[in-house]
C-alpha atoms as a PDB file:
ATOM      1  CA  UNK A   1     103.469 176.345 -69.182  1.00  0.00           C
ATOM      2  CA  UNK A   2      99.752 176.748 -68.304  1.00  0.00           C
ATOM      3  CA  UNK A   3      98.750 176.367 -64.895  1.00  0.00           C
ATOM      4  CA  UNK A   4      96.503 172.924 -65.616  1.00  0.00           C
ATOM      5  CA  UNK A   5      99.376 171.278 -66.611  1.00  0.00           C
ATOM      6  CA  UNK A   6     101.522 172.070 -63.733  1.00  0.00           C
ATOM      7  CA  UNK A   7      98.885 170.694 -61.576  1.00  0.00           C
ATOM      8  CA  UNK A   8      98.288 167.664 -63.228  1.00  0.00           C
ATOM      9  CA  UNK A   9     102.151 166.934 -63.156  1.00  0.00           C
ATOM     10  CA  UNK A  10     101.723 167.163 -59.354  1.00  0.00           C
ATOM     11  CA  UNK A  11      98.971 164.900 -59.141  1.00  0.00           C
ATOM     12  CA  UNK A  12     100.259 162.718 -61.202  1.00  0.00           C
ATOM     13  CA  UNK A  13     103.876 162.295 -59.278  1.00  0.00           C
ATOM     14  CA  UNK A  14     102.016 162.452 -56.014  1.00  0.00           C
ATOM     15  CA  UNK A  15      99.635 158.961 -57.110  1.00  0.00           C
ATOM     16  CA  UNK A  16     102.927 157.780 -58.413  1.00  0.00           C
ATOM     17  CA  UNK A  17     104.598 158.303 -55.063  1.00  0.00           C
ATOM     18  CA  UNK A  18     101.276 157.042 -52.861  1.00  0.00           C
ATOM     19  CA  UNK A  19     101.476 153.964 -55.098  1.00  0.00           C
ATOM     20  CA  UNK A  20     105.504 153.631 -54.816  1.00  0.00           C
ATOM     21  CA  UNK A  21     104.892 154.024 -51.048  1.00  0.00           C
ATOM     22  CA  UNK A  22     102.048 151.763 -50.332  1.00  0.00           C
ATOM     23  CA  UNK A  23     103.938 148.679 -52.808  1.00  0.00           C
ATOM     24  CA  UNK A  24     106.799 148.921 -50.228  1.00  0.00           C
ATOM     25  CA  UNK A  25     105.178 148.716 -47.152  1.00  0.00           C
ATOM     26  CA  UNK A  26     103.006 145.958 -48.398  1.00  0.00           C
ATOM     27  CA  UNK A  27     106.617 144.118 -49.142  1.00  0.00           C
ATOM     28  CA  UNK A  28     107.515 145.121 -45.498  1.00  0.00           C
ATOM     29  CA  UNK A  29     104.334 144.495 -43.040  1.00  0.00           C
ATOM     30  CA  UNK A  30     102.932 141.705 -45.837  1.00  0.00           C
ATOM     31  CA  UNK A  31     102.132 138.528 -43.695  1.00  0.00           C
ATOM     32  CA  UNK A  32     104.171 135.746 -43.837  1.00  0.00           C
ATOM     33  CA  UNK A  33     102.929 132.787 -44.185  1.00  0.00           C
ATOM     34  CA  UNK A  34     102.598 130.094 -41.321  1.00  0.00           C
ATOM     35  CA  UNK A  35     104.506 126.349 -41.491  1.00  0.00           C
ATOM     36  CA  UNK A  36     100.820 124.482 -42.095  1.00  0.00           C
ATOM     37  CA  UNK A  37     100.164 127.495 -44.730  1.00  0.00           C
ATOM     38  CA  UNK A  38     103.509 125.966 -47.174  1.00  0.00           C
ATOM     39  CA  UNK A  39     102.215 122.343 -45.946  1.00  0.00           C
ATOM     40  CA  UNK A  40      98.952 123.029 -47.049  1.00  0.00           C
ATOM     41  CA  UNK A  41     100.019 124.283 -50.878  1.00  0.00           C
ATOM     42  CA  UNK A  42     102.445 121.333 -51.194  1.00  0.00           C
ATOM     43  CA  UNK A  43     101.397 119.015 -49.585  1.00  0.00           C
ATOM     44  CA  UNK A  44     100.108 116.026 -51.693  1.00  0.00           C
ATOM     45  CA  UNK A  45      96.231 115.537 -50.241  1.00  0.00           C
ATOM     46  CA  UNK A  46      95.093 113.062 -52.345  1.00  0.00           C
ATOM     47  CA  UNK A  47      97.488 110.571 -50.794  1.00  0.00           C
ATOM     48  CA  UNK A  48      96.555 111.954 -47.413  1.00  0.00           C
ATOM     49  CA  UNK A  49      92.651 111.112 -48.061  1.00  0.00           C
ATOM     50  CA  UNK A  50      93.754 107.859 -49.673  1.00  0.00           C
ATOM     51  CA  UNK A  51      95.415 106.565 -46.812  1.00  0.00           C
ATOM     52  CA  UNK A  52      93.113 107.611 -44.384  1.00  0.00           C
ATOM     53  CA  UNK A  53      90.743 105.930 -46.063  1.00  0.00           C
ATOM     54  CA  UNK A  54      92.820 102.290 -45.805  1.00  0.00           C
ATOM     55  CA  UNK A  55      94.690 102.843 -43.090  1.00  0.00           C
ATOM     56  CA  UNK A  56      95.523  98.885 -42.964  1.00  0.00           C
ATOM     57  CA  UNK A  57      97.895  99.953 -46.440  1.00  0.00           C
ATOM     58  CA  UNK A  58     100.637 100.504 -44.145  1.00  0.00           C
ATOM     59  CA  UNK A  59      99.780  98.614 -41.162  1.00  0.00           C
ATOM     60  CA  UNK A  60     103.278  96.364 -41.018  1.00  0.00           C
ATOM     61  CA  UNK A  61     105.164 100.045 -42.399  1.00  0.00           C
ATOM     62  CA  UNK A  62     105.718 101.596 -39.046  1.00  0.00           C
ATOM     63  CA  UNK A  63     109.621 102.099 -38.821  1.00  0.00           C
ATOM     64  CA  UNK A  64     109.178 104.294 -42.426  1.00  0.00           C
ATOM     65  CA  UNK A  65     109.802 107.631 -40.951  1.00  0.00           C
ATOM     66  CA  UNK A  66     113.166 105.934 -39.042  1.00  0.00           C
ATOM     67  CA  UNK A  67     114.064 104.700 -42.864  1.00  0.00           C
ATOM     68  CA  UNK A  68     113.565 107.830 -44.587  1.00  0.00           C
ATOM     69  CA  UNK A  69     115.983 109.380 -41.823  1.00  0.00           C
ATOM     70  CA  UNK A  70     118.730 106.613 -42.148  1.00  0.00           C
ATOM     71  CA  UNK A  71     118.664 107.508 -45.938  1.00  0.00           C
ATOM     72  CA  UNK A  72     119.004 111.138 -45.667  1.00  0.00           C
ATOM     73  CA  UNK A  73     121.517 110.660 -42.927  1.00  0.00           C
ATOM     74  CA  UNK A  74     125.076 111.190 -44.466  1.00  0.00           C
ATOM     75  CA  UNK A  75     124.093 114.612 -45.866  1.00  0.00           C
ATOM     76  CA  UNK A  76     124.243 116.002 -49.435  1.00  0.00           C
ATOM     77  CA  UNK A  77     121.944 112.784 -50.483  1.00  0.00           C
ATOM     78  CA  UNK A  78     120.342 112.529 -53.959  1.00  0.00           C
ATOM     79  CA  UNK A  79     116.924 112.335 -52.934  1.00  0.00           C
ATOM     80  CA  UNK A  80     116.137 111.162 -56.752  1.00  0.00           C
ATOM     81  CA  UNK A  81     118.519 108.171 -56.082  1.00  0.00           C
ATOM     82  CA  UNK A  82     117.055 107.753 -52.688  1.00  0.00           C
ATOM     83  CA  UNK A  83     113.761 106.908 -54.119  1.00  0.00           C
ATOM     84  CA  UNK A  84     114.928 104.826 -56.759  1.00  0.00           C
ATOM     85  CA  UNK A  85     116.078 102.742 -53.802  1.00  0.00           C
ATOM     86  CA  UNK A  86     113.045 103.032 -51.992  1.00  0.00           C
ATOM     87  CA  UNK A  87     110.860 101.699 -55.489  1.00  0.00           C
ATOM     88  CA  UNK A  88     113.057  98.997 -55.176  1.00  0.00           C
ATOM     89  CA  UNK A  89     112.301  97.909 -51.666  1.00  0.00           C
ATOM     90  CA  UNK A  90     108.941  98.398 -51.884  1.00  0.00           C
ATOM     91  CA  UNK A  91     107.826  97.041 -55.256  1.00  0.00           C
ATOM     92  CA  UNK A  92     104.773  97.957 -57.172  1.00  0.00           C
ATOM     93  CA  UNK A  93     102.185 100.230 -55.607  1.00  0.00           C
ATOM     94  CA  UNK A  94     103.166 100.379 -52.002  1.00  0.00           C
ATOM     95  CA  UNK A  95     106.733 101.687 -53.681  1.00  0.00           C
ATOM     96  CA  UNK A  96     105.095 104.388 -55.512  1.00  0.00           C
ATOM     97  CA  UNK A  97     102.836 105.259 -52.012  1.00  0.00           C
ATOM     98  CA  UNK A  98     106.673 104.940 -50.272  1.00  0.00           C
ATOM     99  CA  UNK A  99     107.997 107.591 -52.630  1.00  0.00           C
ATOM    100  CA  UNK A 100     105.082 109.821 -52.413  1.00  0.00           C
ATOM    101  CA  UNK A 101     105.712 109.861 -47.943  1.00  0.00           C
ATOM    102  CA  UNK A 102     108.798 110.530 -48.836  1.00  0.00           C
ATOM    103  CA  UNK A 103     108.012 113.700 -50.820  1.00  0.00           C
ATOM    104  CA  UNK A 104     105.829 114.725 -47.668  1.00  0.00           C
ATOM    105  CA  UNK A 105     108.232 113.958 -45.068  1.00  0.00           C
ATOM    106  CA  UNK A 106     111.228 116.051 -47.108  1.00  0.00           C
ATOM    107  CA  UNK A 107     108.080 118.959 -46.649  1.00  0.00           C
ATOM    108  CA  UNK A 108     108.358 118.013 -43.072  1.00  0.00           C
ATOM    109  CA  UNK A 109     111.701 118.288 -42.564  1.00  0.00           C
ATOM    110  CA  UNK A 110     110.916 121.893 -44.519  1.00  0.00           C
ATOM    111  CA  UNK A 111     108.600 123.069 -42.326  1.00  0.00           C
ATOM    112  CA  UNK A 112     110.200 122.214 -38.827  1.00  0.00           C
ATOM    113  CA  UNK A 113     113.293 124.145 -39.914  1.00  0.00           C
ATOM    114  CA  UNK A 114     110.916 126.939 -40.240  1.00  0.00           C
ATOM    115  CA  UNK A 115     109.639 126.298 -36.515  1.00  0.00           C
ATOM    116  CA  UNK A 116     112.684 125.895 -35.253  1.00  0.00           C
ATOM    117  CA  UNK A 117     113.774 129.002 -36.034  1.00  0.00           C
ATOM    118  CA  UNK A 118     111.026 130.563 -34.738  1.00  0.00           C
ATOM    119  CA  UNK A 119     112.218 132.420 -31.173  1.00  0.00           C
ATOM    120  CA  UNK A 120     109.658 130.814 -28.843  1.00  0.00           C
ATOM    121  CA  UNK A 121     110.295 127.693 -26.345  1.00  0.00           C
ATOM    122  CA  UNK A 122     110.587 124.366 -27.701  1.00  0.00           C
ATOM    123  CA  UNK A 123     107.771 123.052 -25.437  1.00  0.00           C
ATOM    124  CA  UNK A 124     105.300 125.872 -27.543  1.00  0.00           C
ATOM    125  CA  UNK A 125     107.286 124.060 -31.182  1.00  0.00           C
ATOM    126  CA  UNK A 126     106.133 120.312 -30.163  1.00  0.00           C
ATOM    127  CA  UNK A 127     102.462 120.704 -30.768  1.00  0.00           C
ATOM    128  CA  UNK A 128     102.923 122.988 -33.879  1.00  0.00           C
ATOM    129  CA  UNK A 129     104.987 119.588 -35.044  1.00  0.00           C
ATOM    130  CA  UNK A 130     102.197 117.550 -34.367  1.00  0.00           C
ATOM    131  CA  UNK A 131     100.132 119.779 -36.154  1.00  0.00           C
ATOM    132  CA  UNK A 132     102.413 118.988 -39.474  1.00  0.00           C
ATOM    133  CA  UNK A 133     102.342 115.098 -38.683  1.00  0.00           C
ATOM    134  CA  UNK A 134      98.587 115.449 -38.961  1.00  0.00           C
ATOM    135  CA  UNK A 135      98.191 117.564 -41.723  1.00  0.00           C
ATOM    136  CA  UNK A 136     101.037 115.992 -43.696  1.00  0.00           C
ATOM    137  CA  UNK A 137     100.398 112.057 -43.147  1.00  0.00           C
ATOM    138  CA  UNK A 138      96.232 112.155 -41.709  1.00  0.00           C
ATOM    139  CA  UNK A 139      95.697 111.484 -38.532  1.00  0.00           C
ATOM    140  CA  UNK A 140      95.868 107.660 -38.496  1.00  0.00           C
ATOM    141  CA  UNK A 141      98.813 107.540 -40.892  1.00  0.00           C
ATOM    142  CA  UNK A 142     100.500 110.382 -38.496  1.00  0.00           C
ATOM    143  CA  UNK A 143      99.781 107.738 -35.235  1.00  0.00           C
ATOM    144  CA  UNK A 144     101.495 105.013 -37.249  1.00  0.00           C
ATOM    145  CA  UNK A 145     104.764 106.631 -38.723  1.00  0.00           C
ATOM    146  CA  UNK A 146     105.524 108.607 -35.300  1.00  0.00           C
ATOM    147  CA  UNK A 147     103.932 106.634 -32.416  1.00  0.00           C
ATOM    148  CA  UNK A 148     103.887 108.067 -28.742  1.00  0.00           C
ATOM    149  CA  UNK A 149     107.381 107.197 -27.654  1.00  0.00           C
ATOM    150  CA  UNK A 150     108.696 107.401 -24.027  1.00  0.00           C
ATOM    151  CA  UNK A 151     111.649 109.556 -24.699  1.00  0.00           C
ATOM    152  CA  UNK A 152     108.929 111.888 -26.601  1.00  0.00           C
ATOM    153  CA  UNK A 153     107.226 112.730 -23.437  1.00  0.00           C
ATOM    154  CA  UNK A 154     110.628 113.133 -21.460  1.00  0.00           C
ATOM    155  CA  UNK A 155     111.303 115.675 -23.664  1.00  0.00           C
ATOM    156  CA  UNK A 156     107.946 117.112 -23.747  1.00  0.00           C
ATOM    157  CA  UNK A 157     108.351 117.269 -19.647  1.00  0.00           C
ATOM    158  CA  UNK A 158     111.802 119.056 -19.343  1.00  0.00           C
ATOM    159  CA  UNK A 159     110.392 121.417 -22.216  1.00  0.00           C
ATOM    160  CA  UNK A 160     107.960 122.389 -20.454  1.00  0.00           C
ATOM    161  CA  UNK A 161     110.379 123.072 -17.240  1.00  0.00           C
ATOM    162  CA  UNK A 162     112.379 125.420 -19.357  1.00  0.00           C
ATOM    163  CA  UNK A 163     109.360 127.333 -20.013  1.00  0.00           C
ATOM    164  CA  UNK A 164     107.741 127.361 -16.644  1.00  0.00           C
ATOM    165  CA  UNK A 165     111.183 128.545 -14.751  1.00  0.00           C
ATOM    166  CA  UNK A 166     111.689 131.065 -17.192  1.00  0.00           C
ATOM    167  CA  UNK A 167     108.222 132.402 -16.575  1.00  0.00           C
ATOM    168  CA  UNK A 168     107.820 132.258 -13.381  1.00  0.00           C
ATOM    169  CA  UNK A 169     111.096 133.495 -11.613  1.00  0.00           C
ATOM    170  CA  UNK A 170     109.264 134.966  -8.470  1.00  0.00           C
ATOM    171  CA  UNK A 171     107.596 132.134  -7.394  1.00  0.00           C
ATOM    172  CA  UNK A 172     109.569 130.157  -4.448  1.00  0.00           C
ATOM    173  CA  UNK A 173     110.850 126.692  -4.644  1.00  0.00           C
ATOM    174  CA  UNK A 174     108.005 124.221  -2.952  1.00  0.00           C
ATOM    175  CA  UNK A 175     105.127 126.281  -5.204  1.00  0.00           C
ATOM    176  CA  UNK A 176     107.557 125.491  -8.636  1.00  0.00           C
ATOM    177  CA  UNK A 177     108.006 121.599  -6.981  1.00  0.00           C
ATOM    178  CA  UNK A 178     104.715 120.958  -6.807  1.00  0.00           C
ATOM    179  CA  UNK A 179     103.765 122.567 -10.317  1.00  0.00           C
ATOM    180  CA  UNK A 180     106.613 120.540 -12.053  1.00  0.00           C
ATOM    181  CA  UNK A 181     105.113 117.467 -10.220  1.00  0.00           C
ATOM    182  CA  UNK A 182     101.689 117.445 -11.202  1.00  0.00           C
ATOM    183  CA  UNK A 183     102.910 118.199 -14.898  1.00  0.00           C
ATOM    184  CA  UNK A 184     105.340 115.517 -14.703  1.00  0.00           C
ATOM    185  CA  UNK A 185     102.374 112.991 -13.579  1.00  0.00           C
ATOM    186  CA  UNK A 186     100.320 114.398 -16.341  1.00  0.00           C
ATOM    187  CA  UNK A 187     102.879 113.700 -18.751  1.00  0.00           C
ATOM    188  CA  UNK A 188     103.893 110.218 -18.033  1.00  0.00           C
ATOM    189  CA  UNK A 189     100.061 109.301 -16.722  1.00  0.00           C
ATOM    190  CA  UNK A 190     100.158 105.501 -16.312  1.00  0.00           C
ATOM    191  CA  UNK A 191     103.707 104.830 -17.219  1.00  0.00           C
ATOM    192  CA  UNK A 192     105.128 107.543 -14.678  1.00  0.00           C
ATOM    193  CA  UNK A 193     107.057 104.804 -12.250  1.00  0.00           C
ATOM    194  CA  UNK A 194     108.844 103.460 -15.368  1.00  0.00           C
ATOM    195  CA  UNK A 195     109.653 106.607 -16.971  1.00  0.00           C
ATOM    196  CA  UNK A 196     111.103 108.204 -13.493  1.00  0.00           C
ATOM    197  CA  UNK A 197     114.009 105.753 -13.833  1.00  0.00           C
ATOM    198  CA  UNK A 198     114.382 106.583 -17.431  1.00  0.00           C
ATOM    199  CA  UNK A 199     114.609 110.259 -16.788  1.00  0.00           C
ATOM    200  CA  UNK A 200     118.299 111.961 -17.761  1.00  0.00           C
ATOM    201  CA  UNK A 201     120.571 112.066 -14.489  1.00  0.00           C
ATOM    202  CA  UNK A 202     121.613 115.169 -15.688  1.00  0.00           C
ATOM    203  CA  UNK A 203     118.537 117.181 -16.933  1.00  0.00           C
ATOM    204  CA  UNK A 204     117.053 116.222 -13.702  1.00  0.00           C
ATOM    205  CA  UNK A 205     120.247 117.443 -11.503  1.00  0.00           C
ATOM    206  CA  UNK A 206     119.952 120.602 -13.643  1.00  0.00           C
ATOM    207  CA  UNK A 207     116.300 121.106 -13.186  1.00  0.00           C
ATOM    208  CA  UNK A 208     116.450 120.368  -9.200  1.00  0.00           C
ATOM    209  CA  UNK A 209     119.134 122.911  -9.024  1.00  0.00           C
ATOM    210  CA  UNK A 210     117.278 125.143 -10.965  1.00  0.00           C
ATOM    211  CA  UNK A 211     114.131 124.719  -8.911  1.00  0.00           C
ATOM    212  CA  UNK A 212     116.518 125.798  -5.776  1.00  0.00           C
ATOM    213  CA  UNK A 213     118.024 128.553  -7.763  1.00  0.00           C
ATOM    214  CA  UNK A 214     116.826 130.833  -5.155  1.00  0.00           C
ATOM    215  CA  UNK A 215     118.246 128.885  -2.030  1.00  0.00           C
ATOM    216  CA  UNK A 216     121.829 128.665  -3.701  1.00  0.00           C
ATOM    217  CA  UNK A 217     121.828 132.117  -4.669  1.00  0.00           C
ATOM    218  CA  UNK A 218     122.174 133.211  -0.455  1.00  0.00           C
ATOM    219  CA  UNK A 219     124.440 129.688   0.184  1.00  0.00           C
ATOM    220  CA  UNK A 220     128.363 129.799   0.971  1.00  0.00           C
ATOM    221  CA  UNK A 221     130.086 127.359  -0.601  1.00  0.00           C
ATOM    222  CA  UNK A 222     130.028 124.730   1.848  1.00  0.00           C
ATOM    223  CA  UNK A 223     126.041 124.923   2.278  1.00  0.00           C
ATOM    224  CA  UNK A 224     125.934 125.065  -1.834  1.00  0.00           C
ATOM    225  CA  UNK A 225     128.353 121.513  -1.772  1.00  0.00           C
ATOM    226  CA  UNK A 226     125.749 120.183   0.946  1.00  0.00           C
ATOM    227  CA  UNK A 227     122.810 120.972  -0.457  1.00  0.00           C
ATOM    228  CA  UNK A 228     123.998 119.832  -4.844  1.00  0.00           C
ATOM    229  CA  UNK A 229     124.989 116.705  -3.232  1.00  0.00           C
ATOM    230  CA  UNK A 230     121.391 116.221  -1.141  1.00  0.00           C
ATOM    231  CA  UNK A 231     119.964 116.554  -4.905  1.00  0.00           C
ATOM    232  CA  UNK A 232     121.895 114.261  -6.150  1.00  0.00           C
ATOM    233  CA  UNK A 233     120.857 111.479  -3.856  1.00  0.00           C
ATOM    234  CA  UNK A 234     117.358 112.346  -4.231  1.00  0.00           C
ATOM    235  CA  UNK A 235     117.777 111.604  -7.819  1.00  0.00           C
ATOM    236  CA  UNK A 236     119.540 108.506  -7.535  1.00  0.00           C
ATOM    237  CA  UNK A 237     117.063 107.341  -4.859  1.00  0.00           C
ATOM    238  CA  UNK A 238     113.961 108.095  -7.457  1.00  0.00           C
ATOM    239  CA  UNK A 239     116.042 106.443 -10.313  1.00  0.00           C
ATOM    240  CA  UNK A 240     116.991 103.537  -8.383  1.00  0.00           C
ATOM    241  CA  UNK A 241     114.773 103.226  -5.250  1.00  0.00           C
ATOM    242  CA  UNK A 242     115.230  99.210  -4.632  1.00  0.00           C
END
């Protein structure tokens, strides 16, 4: 077989296996794509623009999102059948502007499964989720269907707890209290009285204890008894100071 042949053969398998080679690590280090990336192909953005344009469309619609979630409730729903019944509620146009939300808030229900799963702290998952809202609904439609709630920024609080405890391990107990305070008053703002009482006894008891975590850890038992039920009263005594 002449030599010019032979060569060529080895070029030729050697492009073959550069182009074999560079297909699969493409497949392996390809990018995947963001949450807001899926919202943004799927997403239907001419009803997005249309509604942020009359915003006053769904001005009495509010509890929509808390209708949608009663209807997908018992599981294994037929979402076809769901907005058969929703056309029928809302007849005419709103009905058909009901089915289309309904389309993007199955996409949001998509997408925060996809966050969710993502291994990072839940108070770093509640903007991204805000970001969907937005980009999903428009901003003024997003304010309507899920307003500011109370038990929103409770949750937003003790998320950001978790994350600050976890990170900061070495810092000692009054330096954590008064970080956790000032976040706390930033969180509630004007409404932090109220929302003090409304706090969970028992994410509160754990995050006190947590705070101490330090102090317990060089307690006997009786000192650990004395001090759990010391945090206890404190927390009654914020929840229920009259």
């Amino acid at each position: 077989m002449p030599m010019t042949v032979k060569f060529n053969k080895k070029i030729f398998f050697l492009l073959l296996f550069l182009l074999l080679f560079g297909m699969a690590a493409w497949y392996l280090f390809r990018k995947k794509p963001e949450p807001l990336d899926l919202i943004k192909n799927k997403s239907d953005t001419a009803l997005v623009d249309s509604l942020e344009a009359t915003p006053e469309f769904l001005a009495e619609e509010e509890n929509l999102i808390e209708l949608f979630r009663q209807k997908l409730l018992p599981g294994n729903v037929d979402e076809d059948e769901i907005k058969k019944e929703l056309l029928l509620k809302f007849p005419g146009e709103k009905g058909r502007v009901v089915v289309r939300l309904f389309n993007q808030y199955l996409l949001l229900l998509e997408a925060e499964k996809i966050i969710n799963e993502k291994q990072v702290f839940e108070f770093d998952r509640i903007p991204e989720r805000k970001k969907m809202q937005a980009e999903l609904f428009g901003k003024q439609t997003s304010q309507l269907l899920f307003p500011d709630r109370e038990l929103d920024r409770i949750r937003m609080f003790y998320a950001f707890c978790e994350k600050f405890l976890t990170e900061n391990t070495t810092l000692d107990s009054e330096r954590k209290k008064i970080i956790i305070e000032k976040k706390r008053k930033e969180i509630y703002g004007n409404d932090y009285d109220k929302m003090i009482t409304r706090q969970p006894f028992a994410k509160e008891f754990e995050l006190r204890k947590n705070i101490m975590q330090a102090e317990l850890g060089v307690m006997n038992e009786t000192e650990k008894a004395a001090l759990v039920r010391k945090i206890a009263e404190e927390i009654r005594n914020d929840q229920f100071p009259y």
